[in-house]
N, C-alpha and C. Protein backbone atom coordinates (compact mmCIF):
# COMPACT_ATOMS: atom_id res chain seq x y z
N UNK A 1 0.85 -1.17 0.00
CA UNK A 1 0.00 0.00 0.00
C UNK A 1 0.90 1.24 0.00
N UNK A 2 0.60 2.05 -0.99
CA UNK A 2 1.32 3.72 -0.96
C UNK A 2 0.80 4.84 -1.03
N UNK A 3 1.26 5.54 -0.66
CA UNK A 3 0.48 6.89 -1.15
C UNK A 3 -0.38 7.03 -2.24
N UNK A 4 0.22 6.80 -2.75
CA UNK A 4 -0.11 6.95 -4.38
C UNK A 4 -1.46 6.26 -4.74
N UNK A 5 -1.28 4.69 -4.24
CA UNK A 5 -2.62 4.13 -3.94
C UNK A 5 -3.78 4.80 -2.81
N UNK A 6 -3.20 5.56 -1.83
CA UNK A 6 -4.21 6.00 -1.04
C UNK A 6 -5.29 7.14 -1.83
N UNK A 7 -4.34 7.97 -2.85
CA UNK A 7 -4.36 8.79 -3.14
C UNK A 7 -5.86 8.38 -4.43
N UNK A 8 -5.19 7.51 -4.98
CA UNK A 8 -6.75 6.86 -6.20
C UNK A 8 -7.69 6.23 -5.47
N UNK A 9 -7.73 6.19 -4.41
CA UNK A 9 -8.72 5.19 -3.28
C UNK A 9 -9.59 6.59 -3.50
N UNK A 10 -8.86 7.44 -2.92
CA UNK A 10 -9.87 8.73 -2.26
C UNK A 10 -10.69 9.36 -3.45
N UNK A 11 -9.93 9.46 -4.88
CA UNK A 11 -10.34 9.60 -6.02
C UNK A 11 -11.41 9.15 -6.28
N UNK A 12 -11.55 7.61 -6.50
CA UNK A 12 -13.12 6.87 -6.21
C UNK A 12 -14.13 7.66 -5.55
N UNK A 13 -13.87 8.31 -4.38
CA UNK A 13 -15.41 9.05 -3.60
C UNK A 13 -15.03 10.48 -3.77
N UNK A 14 -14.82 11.34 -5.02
CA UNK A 14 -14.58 12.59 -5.34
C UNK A 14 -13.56 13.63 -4.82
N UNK A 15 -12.43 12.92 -4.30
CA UNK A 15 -11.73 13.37 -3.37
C UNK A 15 -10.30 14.08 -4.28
N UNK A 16 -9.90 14.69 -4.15
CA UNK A 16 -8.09 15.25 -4.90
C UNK A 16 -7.22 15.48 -3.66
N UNK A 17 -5.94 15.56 -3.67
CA UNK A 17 -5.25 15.13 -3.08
C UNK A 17 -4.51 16.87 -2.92
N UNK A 18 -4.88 17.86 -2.31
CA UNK A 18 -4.70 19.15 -2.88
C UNK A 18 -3.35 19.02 -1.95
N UNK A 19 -2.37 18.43 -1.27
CA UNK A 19 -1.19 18.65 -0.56
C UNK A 19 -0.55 16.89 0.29
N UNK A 20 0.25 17.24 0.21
CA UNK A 20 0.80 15.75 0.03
C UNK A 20 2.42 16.41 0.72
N UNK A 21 2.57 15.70 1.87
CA UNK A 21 3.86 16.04 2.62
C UNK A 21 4.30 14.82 3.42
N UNK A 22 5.34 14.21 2.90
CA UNK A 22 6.68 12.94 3.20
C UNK A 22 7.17 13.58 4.39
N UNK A 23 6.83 13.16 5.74
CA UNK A 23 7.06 13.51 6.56
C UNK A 23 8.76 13.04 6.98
N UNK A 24 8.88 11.57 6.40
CA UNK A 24 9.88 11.04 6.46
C UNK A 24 11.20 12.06 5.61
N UNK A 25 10.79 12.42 4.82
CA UNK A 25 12.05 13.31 4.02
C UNK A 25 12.26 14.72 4.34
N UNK A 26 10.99 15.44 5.09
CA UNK A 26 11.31 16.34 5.82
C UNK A 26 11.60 16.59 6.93
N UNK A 27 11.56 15.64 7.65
CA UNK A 27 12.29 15.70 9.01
C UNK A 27 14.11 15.22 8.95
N UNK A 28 14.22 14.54 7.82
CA UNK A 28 15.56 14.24 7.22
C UNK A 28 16.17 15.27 6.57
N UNK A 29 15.67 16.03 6.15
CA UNK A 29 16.00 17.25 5.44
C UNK A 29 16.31 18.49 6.51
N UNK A 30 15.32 18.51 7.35
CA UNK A 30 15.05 20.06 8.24
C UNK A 30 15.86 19.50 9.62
N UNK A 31 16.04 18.39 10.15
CA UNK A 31 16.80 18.28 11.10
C UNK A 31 17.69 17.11 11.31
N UNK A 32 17.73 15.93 10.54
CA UNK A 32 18.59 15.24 9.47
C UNK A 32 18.37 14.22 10.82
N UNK A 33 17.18 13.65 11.41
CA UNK A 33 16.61 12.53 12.02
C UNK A 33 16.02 11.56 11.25
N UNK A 34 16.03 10.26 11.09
CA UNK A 34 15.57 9.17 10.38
C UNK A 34 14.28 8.75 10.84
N UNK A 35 13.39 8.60 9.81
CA UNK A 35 11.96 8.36 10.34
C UNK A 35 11.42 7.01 9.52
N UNK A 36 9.87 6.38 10.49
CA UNK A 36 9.63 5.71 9.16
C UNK A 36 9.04 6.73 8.11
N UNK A 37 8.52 5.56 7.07
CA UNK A 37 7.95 5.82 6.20
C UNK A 37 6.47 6.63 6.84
N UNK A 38 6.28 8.14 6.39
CA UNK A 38 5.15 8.54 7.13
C UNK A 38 4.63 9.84 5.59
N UNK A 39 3.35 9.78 5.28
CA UNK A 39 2.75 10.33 4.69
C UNK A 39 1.30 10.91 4.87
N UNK A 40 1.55 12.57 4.99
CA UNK A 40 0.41 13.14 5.51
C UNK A 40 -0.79 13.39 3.61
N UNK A 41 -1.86 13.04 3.26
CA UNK A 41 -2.30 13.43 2.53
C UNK A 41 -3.54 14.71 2.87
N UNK A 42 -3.62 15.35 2.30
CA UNK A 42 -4.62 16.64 2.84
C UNK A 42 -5.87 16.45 1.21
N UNK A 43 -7.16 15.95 1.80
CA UNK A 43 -7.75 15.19 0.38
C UNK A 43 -9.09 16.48 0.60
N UNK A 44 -9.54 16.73 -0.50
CA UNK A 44 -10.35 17.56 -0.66
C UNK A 44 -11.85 17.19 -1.31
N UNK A 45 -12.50 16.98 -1.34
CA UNK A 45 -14.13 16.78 -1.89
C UNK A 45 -14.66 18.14 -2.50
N UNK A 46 -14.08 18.74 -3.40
CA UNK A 46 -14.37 20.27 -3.90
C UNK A 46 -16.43 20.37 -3.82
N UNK A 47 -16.88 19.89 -4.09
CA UNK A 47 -18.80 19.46 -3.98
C UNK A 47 -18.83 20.15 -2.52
N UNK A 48 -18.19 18.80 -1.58
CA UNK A 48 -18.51 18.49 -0.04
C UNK A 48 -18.13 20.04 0.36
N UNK A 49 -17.00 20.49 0.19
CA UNK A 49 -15.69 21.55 1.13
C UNK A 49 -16.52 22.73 0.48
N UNK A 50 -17.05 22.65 -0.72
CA UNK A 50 -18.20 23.97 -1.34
C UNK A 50 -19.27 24.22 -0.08
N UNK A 51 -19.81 23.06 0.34
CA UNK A 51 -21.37 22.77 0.85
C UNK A 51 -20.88 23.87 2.05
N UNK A 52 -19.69 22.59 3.09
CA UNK A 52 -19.41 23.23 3.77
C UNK A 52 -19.07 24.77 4.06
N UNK A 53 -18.48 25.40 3.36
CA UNK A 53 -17.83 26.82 3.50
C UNK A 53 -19.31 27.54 3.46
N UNK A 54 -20.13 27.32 2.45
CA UNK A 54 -21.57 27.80 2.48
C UNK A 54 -22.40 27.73 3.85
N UNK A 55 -21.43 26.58 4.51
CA UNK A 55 -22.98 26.34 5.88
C UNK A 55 -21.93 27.15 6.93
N UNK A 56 -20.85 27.31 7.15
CA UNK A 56 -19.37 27.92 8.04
C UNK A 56 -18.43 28.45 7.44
N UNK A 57 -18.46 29.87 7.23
CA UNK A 57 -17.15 30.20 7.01
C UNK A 57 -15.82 30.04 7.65
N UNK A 58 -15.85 29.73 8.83
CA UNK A 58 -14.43 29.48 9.46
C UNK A 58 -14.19 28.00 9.46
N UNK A 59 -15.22 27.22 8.54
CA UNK A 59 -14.60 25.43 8.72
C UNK A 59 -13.29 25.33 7.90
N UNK A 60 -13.33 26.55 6.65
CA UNK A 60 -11.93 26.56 6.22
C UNK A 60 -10.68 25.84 7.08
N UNK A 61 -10.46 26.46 8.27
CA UNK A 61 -9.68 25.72 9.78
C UNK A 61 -9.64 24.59 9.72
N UNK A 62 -10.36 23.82 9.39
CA UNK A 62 -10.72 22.39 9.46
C UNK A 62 -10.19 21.49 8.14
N UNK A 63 -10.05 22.64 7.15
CA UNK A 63 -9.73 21.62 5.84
C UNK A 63 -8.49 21.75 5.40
N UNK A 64 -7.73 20.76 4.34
CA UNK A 64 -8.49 19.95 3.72
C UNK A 64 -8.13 18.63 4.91
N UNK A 65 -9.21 17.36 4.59
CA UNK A 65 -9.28 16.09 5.42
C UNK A 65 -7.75 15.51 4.98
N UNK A 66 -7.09 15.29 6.18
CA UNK A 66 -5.41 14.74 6.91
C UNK A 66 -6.14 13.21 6.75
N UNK A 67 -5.62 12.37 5.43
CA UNK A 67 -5.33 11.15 5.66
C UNK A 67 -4.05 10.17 5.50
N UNK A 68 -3.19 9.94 6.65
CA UNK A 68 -1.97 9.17 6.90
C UNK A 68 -2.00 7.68 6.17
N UNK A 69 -0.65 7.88 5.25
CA UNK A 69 -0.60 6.37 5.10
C UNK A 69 1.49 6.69 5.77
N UNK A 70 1.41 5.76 6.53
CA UNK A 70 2.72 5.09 7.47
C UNK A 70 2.57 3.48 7.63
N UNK A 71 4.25 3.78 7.64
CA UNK A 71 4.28 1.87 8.16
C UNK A 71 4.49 1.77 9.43
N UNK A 72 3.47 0.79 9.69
CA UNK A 72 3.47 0.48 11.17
C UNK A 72 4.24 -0.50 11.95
N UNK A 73 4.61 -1.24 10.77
CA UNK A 73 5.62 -2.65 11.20
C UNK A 73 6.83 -2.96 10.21
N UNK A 74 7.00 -4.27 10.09
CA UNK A 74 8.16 -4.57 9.26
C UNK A 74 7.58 -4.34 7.81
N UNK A 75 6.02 -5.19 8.14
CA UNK A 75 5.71 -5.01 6.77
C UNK A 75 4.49 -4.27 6.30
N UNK A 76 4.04 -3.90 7.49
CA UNK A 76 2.93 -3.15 7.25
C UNK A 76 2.68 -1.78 7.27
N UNK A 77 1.31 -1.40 6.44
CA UNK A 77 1.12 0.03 6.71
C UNK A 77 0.08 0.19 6.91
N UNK A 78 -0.45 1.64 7.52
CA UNK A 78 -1.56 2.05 8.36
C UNK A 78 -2.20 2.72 7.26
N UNK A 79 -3.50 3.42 7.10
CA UNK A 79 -3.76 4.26 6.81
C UNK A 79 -5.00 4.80 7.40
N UNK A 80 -5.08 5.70 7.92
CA UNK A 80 -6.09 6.24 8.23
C UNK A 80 -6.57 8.03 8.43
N UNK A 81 -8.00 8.28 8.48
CA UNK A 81 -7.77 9.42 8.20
C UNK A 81 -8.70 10.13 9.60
N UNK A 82 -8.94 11.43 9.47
CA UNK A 82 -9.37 12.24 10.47
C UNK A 82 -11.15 12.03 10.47
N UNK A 83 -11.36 11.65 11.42
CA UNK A 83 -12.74 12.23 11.62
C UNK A 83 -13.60 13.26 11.43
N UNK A 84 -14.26 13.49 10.27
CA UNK A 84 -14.67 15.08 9.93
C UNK A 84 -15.63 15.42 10.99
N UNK A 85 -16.78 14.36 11.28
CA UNK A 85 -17.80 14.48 12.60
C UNK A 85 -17.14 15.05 14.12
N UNK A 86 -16.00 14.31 14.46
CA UNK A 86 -15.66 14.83 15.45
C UNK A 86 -14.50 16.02 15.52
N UNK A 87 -14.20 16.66 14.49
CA UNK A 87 -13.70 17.42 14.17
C UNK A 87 -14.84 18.86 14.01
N UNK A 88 -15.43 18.97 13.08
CA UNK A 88 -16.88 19.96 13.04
C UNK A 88 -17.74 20.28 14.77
N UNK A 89 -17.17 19.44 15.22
CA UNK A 89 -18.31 19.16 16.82
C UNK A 89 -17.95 20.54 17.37
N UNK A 90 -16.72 20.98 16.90
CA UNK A 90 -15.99 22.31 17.28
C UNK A 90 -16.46 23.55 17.38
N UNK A 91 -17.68 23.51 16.25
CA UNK A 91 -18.55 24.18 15.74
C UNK A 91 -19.81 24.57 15.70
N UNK A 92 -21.00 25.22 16.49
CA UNK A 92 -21.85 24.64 16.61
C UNK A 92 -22.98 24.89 15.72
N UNK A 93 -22.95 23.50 14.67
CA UNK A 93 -23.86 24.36 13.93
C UNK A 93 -24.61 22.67 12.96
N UNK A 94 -25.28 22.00 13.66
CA UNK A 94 -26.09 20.96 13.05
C UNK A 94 -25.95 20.64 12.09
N UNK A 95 -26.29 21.12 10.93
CA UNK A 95 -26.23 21.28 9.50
C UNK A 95 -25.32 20.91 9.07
N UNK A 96 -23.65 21.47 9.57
CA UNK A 96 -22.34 21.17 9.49
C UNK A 96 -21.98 20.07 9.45
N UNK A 97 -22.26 19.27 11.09
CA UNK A 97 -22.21 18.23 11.56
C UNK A 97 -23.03 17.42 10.46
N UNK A 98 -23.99 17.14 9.91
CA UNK A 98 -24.85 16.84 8.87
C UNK A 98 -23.74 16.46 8.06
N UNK A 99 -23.25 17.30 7.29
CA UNK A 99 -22.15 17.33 5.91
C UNK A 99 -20.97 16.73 6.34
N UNK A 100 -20.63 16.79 7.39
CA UNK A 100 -19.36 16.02 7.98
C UNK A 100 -19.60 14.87 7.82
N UNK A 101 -21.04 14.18 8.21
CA UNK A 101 -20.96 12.75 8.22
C UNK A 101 -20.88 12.22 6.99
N UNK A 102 -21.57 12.66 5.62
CA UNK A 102 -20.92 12.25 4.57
C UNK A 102 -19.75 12.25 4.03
N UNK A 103 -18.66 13.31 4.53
CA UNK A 103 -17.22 12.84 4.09
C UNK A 103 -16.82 11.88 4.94
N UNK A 104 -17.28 11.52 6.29
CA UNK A 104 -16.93 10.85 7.30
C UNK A 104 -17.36 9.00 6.04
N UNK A 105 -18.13 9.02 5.82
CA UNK A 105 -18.60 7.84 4.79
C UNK A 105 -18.22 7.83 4.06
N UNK A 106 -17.71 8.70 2.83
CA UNK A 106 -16.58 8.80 1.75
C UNK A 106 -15.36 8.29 2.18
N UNK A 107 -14.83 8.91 3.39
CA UNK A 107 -13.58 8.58 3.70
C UNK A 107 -13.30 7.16 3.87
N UNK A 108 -14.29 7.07 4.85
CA UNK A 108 -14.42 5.66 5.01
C UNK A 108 -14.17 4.43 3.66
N UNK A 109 -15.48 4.44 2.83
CA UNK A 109 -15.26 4.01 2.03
C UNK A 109 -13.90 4.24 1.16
N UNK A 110 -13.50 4.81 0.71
CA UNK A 110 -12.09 5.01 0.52
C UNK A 110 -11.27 3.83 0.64
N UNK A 111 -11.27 3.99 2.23
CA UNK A 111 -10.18 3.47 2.73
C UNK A 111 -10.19 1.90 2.74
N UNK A 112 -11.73 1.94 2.93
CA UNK A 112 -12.39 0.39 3.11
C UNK A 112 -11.57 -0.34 1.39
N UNK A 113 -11.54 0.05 0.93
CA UNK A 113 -11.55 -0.04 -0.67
C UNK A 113 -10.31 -0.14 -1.05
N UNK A 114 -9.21 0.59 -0.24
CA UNK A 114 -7.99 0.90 -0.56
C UNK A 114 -7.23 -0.86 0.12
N UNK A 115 -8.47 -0.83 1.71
CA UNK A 115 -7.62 -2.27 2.46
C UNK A 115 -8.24 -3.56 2.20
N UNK A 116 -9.01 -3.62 1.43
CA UNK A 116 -9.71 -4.79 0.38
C UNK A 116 -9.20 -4.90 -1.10
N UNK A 117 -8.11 -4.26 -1.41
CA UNK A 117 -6.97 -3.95 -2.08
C UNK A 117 -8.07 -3.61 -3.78
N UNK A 118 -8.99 -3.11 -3.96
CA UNK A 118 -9.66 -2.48 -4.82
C UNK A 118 -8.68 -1.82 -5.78
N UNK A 119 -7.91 -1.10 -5.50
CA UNK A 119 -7.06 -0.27 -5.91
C UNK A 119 -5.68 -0.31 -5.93
């Protein structure tokens, strides 16, 4: 599993990948410490992140959705991403919470898809 694959997983449920940062090569770079393999993706739903900004202007703060793919073992890797529901809770505004839970199910699926090796 790689980035790259995380990255067409998220594609499947309308997602783009608007920032993408190798945590592993910048912490090697900026303070020359060895890391694992760690990848922050920042995935966007341009539809969803529209809805939202329309129902909250300050959910901006909140975006775009942080989903990690790292290795967790010798041979494995993690991926997982942020909770948009409990993230929005921040906020108080129903409606929000509403729209969160569908990226919260996008994401999901995604990922579900990415570790049933779909992709």
């Amino acid at each position: 599993m790689t980035p790259a694959r995380a990255e067409a997983a998220l594609k499947t449920e309308g997602f783009g990948v608007i920032s993408w940062i190798d945590i592993q090569q910048t912490l090697k770079s900026k303070i020359d410490v060895d890391f694992r393999p760690y990848t922050i993706l920042g995935a966007c739903n341009p539809t969803l992140a529209h809805e939202a900004l329309q129902l909250e202007d300050k959910v901006g703060l909140m975006l775009p959705c942080n989903v990690i793919v790292q290795q967790s073992g010798s041979d494995e890797v993690e991926v997982a991403a942020i909770d948009p529901v409990a993230s929005m809770q921040a906020i108080s505004n129903p409606e929000l919470v509403k729209a969160a839970s569908t990226v919260r199910e996008k994401l999901a699926r995604a990922i579900d898809r990415l570790r049933q090796s779909e992709i």
